[in-house]
Every structure is written in structure tokens, then in C-alpha cells.
Protein backbone atom coordinates (compact mmCIF):
# COMPACT_ATOMS: atom_id res chain seq x y z
CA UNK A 1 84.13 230.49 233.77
CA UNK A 2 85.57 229.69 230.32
CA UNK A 3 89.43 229.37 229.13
CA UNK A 4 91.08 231.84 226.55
CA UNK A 5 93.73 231.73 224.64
CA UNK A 6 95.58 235.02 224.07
CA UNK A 7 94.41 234.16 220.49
CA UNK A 8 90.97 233.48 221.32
CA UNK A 9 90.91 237.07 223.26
CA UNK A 10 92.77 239.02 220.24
CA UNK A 11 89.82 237.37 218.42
CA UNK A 12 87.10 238.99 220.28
CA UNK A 13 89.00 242.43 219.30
CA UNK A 14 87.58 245.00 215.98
CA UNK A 15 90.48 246.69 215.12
CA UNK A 16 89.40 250.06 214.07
CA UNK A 17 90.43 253.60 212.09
CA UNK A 18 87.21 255.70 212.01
CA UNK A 19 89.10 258.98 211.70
CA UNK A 20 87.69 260.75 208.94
CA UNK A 21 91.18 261.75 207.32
CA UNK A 22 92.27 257.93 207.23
CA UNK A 23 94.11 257.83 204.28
CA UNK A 24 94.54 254.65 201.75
CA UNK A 25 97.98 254.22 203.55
CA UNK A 26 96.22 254.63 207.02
CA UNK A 27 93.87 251.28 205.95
CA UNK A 28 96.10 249.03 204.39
CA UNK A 29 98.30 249.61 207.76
CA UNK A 30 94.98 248.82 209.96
CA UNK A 31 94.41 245.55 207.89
CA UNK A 32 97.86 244.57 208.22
CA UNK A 33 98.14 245.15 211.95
CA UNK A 34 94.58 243.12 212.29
CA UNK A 35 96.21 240.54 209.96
CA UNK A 36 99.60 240.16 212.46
CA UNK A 37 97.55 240.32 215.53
CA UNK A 38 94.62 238.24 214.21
CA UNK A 39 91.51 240.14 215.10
CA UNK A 40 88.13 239.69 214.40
CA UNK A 41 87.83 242.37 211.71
CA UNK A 42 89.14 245.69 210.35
CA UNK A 43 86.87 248.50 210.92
CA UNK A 44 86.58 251.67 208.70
CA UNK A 45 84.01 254.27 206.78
CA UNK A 46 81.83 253.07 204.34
CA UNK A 47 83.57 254.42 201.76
CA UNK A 48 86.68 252.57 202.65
CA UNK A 49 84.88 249.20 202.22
CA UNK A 50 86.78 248.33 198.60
CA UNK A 51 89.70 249.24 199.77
CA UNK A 52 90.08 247.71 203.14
CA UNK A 53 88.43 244.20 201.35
CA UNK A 54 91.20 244.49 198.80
CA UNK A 55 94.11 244.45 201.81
CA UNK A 56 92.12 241.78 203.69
CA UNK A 57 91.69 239.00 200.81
CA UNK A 58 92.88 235.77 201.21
CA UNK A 59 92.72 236.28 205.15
CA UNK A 60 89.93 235.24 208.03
CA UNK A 61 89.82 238.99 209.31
CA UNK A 62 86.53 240.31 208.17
CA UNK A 63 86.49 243.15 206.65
CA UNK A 64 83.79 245.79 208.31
CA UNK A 65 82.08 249.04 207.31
CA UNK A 66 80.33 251.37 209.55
CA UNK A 67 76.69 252.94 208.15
CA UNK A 68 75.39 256.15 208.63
CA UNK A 69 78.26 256.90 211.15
CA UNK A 70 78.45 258.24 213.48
CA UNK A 71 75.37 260.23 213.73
CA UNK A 72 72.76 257.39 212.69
CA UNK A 73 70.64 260.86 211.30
CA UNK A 74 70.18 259.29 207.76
CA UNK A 75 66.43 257.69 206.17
CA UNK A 76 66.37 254.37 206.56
CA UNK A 77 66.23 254.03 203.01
CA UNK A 78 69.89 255.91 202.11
CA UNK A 79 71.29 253.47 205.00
CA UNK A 80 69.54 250.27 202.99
CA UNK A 81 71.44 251.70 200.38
CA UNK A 82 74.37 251.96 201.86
CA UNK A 83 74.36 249.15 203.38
CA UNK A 84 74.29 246.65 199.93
CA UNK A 85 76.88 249.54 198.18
CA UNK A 86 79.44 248.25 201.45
CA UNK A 87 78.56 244.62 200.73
CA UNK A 88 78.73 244.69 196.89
CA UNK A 89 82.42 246.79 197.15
CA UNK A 90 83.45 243.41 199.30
CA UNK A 91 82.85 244.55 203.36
CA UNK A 92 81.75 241.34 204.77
CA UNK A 93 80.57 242.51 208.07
CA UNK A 94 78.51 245.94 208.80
CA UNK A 95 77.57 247.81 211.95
CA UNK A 96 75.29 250.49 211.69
CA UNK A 97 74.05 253.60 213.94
CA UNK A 98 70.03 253.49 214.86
CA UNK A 99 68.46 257.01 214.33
CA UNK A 100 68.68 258.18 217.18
CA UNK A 101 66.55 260.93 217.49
CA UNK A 102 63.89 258.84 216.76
CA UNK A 103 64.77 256.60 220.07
CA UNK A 104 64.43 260.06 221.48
CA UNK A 105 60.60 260.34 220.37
CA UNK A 106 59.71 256.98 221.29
CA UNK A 107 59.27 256.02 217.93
CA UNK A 108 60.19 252.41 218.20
CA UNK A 109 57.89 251.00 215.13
CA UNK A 110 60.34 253.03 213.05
CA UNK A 111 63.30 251.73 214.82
CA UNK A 112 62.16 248.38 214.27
CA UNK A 113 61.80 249.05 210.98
CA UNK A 114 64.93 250.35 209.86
CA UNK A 115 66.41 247.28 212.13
CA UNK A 116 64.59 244.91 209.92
CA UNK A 117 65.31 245.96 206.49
CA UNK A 118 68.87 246.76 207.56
CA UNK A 119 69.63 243.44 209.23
CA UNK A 120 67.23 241.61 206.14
CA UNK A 121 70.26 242.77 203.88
CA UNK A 122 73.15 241.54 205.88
CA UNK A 123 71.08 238.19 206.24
CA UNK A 124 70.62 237.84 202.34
CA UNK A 125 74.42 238.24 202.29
CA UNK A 126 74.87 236.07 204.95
CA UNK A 127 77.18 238.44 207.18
CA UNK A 128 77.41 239.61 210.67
CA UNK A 129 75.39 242.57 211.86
CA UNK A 130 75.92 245.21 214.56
CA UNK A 131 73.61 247.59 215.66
CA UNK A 132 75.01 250.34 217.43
CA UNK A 133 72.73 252.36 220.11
CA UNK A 134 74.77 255.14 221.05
CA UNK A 135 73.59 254.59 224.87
CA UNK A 136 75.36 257.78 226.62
CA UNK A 137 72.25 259.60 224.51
CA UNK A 138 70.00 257.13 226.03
CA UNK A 139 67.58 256.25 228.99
CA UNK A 140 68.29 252.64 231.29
CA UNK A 141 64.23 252.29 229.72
CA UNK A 142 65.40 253.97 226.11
CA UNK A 143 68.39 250.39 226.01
CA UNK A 144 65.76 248.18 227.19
CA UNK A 145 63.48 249.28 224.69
CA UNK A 146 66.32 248.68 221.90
CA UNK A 147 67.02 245.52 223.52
CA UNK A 148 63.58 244.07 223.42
CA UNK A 149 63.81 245.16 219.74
CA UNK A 150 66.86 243.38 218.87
CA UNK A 151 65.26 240.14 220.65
CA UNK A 152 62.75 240.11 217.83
CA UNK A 153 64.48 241.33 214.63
CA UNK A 154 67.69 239.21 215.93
CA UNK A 155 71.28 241.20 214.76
CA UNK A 156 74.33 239.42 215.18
CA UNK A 157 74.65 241.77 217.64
CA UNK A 158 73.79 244.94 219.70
CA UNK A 159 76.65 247.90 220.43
CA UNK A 160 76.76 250.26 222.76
CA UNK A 161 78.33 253.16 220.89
CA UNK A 162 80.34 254.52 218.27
CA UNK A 163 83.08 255.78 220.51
CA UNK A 164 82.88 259.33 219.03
CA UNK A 165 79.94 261.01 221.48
CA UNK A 166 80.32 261.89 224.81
CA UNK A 167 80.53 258.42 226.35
CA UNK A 168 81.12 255.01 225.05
CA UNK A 169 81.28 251.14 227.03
CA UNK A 170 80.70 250.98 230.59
CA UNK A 171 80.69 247.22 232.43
CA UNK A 172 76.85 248.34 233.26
CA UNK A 173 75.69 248.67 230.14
CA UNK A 174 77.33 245.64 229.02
CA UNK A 175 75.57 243.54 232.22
CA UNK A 176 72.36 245.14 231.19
CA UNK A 177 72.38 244.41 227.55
CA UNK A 178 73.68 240.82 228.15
CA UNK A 179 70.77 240.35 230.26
CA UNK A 180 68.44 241.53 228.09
CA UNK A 181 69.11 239.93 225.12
CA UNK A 182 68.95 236.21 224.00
CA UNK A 183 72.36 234.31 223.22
CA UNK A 184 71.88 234.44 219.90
CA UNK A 185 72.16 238.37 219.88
CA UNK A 186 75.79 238.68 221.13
CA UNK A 187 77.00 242.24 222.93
CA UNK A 188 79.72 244.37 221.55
CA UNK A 189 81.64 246.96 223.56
CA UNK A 190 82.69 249.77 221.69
CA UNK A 191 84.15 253.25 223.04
CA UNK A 192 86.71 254.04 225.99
CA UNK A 193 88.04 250.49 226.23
CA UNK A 194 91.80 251.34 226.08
CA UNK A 195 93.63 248.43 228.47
CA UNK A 196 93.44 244.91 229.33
CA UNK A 197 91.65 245.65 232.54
CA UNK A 198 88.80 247.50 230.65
CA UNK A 199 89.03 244.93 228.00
CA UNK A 200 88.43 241.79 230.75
CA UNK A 201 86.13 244.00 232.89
CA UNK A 202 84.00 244.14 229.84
CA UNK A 203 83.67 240.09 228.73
CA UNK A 204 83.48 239.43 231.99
CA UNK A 205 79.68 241.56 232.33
CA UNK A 206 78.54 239.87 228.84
CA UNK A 207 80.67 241.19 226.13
CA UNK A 208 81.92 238.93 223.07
CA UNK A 209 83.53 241.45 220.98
CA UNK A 210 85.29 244.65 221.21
CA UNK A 211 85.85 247.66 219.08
CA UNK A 212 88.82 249.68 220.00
CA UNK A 213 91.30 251.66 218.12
CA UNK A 214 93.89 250.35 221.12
CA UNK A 215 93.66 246.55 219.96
CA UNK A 216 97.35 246.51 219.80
CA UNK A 217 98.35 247.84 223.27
CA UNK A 218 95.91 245.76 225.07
CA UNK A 219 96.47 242.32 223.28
CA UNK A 220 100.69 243.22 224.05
CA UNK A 221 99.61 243.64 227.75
CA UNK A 222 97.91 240.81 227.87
CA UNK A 223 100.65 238.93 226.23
CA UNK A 224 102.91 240.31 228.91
CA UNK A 225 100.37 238.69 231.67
CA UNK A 226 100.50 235.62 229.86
CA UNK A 227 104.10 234.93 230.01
CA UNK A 228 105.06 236.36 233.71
CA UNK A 229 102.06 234.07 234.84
CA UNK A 230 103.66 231.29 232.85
CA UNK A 231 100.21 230.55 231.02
CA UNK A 232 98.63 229.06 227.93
CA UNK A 233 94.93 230.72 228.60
CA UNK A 234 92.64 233.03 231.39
CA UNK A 235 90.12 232.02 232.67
CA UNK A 236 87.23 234.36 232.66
């Protein structure tokens, strides 16, 4: 077991807006809460990506854009593309959605591919990469498969979904992806993960990060466990 600070756990947390009427207002109050709180990163569209770099400047909270979201049902080439357009305009961290469909088909050089020249971009500008898998679309053998991939091309990490399909996180998926990935290809938990409990449940089966749109309740309940326990950290 290892010791967190609430800092170190609020740390762990992408605070996110996805919604696709997010106004300029609705960002530069999403950096500013991730700023207060200090998460890991901000989290909005693409197209956001000079804007929400702009309110993060100066700051540690990264500043990440989502590609080909949330449907992943883009050539690998316009996601390339859109990909450097997020890192030129000032993102500094990216997750993207596979293609999903072609998971589907069992098309896995063409996964591989697209995880290659995707993650070969975030690498040249030396920030962190998430692939996202979408796994309530997905076979146990269909994440494996993903998995193995990921062991080879080596993202920062792997994702289980985008939190706008039918299902997102579960502590299963999280053990299974954990497991089947090397350390140096982290696990994030994105999708359903709404309190403390389902925040802990979820480092506690592998995760290091989380992407919720609830960072702020869950960090203030676990602020509240913190003092009635009297505590400076949890151990998890």
C-alpha cells in the first residue's frame, strides 16, 4: 500500500467539460476550478485547445484535448492532423478515441497503426498520451488485444472510455488492464466515476488517473474524510 495526500489524490483527477455547447465562459471556469483544486489537467474538445491553454498558462495543470471524440470514426490521417493542430494551438496533453469499428473487424495492424503515428506525434512533442478504448463496445479478448498493442507502441497510457457510450469505468476493467500492461503504460479510468468510493475503488484495481466531470465533489468528500479521521494522507 502507498500514502496519499489529499493533494496527491486531487492530482490523479482530469477535470473535464466535454459537452459540446461548452462555451468560452464554460472553459475558462473548468481551468480555474482545476487551477483551485490542483488537478492533473483540464479536459475539453479539440477545438477548445487555444483557449483552454490560454486560461492554463503560467500553471502546472496540463492543458488536454480530446481527438476524434467521441466516436474514434475518423482516418487515421485527419486524427494525425488533429492531433499536431491541438499541440501547435498550445494543448500539452492529448487523449484520443481508437476506431473502433475497426477493433470490431479484428483489424489490429490498422489499430496499431493509427496508435503509432498518433502516439509518434505526442512523443516528438514530448507530451502525455491517452488512448481511449471505449471497452463497453468491446470483448474481455477485444481489451486484451488493445492491451497487448499498447505494450508495444507504449502510450502514456490506456483509457477505458469516453464516458459518453453506454458504459464507462468498472474496477474490472481497470484490474484487467493493469494487469495487462507494463508500468510504463499507466491506466486511466474515465466514465461513471462520480464519488470518492468509486474514485478509491478504482486506484485501488490499477488506476493512476481519473477523468470525471465530478472532480470537485469527490476531492470535497474526500477532504471531509480527511479531517473527521484527523489525517494527513490514505493509504491505498
Amino acid at each position: 500500500m502507498a500514502k496519499y495526500t489529499l493533494d496527491q489524490l486531487a492530482r490523479m483527477i482530469d477535470h473535464t467539460n466535454l459537452k459540446a455547447d461548452a462555451t468560452t465562459s464554460d472553459i475558462e471556469m473548468l481551468c480555474d476550478e482545476a487551477k483551485k483544486y490542483h488537478f492533473a489537467s483540464a479536459v475539453f474538445n479539440q477545438v477548445k485547445s487555444s483557449i483552454g491553454a490560454n486560461f492554463l498558462e503560467g500553471c502546472d495543470i496540463k492543458a488536454c484535448a480530446v481527438i476524434s471524440f467521441p466516436l474514434g470514426q475518423t482516418t487515421i490521417e485527419a486524427k494525425v492532423s488533429e492531433t499536431e493542430n491541438a499541440l501547435q494551438n498550445g494543448a500539452n496533453e492529448i487523449d484520443y478515441v481508437i476506431n473502433i469499428s475497426e477493433a470490431k473487424e479484428g483489424n489490429w495492424e490498422y489499430i496499431k497503426r493509427e496508435m503509432e503515428e498518433i502516439i509518434a506525434v505526442c512523443n516528438k512533442h514530448n507530451v502525455i498520451s491517452k488512448v481511449i478504448f471505449e471497452n463497453c463496445y468491446l470483448t474481455k479478448d477485444e481489451i486484451a488485444k488493445l492491451c497487448e498493442i499498447a505494450s508495444i507502441v507504449k502510450p502514456s497510457f490506456v483509457k477505458t472510455s469516453t464516458g459518453t457510450a453506454s458504459g464507462g469505468a468498472t474496477v474490472e476493467d481497470i484490474a484487467m488492464m493493469s494487469e495487462l500492461t507494463p508500468n510504463d503504460v499507466e491506466v486511466k479510468a474515465s466514465g461513471g466515476v462520480r464519488t470518492a468510493d468509486n474514485f478509491l475503488d478504482m486506484l485501488r484495481n490499477g488506476a493512476t488517473r481519473i477523468g470525471a466531470s465530478a472532480g470537485i465533489p469527490i476531492v470535497e468528500e474526500l477532504k471531509e474524510r480527511f479531517f473527521a479521521d484527523g489525517v494527513e494522507y490514505l493509504e491505498i
